[in-house]
Protein backbone atom coordinates (compact mmCIF):
# COMPACT_ATOMS: atom_id res chain seq x y z
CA UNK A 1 -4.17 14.55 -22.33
CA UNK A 2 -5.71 14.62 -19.03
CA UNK A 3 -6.81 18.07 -17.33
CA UNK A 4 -5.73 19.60 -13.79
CA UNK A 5 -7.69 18.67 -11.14
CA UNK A 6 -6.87 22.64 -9.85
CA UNK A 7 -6.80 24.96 -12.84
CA UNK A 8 -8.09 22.95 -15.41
CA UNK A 9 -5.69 23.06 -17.90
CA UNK A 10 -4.41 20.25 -20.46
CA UNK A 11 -1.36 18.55 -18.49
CA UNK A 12 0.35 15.32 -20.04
CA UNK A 13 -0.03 12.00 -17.52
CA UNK A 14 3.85 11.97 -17.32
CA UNK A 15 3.63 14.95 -14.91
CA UNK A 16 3.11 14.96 -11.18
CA UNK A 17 2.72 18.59 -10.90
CA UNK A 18 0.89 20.75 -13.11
CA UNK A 19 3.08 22.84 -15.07
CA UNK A 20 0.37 26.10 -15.14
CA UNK A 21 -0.66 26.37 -11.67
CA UNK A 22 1.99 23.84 -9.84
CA UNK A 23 -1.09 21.60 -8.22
CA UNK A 24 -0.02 18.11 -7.53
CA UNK A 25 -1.81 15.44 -9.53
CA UNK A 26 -1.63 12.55 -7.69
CA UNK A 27 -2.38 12.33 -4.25
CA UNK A 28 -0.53 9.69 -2.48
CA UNK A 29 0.40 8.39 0.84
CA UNK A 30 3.77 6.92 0.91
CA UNK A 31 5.83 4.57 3.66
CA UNK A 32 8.93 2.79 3.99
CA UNK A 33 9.85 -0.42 5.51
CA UNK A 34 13.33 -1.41 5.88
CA UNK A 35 14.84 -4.99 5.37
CA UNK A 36 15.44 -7.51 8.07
CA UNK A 37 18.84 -9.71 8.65
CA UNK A 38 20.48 -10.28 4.75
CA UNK A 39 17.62 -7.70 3.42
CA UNK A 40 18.65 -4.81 5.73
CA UNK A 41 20.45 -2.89 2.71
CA UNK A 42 16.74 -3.15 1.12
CA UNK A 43 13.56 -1.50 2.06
CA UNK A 44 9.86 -1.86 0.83
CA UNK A 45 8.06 1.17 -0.35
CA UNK A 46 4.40 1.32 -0.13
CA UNK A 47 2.59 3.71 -2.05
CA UNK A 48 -1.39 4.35 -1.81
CA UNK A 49 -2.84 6.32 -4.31
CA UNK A 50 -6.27 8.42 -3.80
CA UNK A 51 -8.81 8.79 -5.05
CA UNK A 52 -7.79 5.55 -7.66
CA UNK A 53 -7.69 3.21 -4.32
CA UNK A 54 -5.41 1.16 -5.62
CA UNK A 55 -1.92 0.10 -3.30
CA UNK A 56 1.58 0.16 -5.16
CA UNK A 57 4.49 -2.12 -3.94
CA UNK A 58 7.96 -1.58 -4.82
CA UNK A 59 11.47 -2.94 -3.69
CA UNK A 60 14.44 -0.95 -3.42
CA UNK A 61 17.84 -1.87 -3.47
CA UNK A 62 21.15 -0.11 -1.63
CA UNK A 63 21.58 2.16 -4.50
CA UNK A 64 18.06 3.57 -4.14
CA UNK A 65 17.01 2.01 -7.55
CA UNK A 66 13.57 0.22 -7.53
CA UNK A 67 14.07 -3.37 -8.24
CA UNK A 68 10.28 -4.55 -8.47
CA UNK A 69 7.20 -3.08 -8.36
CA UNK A 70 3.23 -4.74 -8.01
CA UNK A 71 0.07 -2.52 -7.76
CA UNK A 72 -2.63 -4.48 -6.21
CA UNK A 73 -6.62 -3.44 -6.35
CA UNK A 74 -8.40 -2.44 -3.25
CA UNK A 75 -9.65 -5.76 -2.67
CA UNK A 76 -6.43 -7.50 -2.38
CA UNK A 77 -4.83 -4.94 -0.25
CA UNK A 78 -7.53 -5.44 2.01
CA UNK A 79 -6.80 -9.45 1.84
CA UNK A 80 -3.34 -8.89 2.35
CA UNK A 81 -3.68 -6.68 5.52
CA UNK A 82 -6.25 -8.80 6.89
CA UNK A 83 -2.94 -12.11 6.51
CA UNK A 84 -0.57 -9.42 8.03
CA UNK A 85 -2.63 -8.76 10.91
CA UNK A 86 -1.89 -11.03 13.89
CA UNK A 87 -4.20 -13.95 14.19
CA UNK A 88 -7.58 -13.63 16.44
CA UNK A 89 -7.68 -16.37 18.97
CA UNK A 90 -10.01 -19.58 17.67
CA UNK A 91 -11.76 -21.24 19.79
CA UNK A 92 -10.91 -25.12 19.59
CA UNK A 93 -12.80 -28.34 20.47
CA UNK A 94 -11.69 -28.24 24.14
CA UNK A 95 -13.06 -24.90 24.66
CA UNK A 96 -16.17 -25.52 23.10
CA UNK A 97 -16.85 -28.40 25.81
CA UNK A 98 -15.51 -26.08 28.40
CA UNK A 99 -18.01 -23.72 27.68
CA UNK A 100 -20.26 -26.27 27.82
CA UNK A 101 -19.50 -27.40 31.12
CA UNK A 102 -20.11 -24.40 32.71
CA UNK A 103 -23.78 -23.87 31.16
C-alpha cells in the first residue's frame, strides 16, 4: 500500500485519486497526436509522468481502445527528441575550405 502524497493516508496503487481526501496521485502531462494518410483513424498518446520522469507511449485505435503501449526512461526520451528534432546544418568538406579561403 502506498500513502497519499496529500493526506497521508493508506491508498492502493490501482487508484488515481485518493479515496479520503480526493488528491490526485499521479501527476501527468498528457498529448495527443493524430495519424497521418492510412493512420488518420489512429492517434498517439503521450503521457509524461512527474516526479517518476519517465515518458509513456501508447497507440489508439478508432474505437478509443489502446492498442500498444512503451514507457521509455528519461534518457531515451531525451534520445528520441533529440532524432525528432530537425537536423542542425553540418558543415561539409567544401565549406571547411571555404572558410579557409577567406582566412
Amino acid at each position: 500500500m502506498a500513502q497519499c502524497r496529500h493526506c497521508e493516508r493508506e491508498v492502493s496503487g490501482e487508484y488515481r485519486y485518493c479515496p479520503w481526501c480526493a488528491a490526485p496521485q499521479r501527476r501527468k502531462l498528457v498529448e495527443f497526436f493524430r495519424g497521418a494518410d492510412d493512420d488518420e483513424h489512429r492517434a498517439l498518446r503521450v503521457s509524461r509522468y512527474l516526479p517518476e520522469r519517465r515518458v509513456r507511449f501508447s497507440v489508439w485505435d478508432e474505437s478509443g481502445t489502446a492498442r500498444a503501449v512503451v514507457t521509455l526512461d528519461e534518457e531515451e526520451a531525451e534520445r528520441l527528441a533529440e532524432f525528432l528534432a530537425p537536423p542542425t546544418r553540418r558543415w561539409g568538406l567544401l565549406d571547411d575550405l571555404r572558410a579557409l579561403v577567406r582566412l
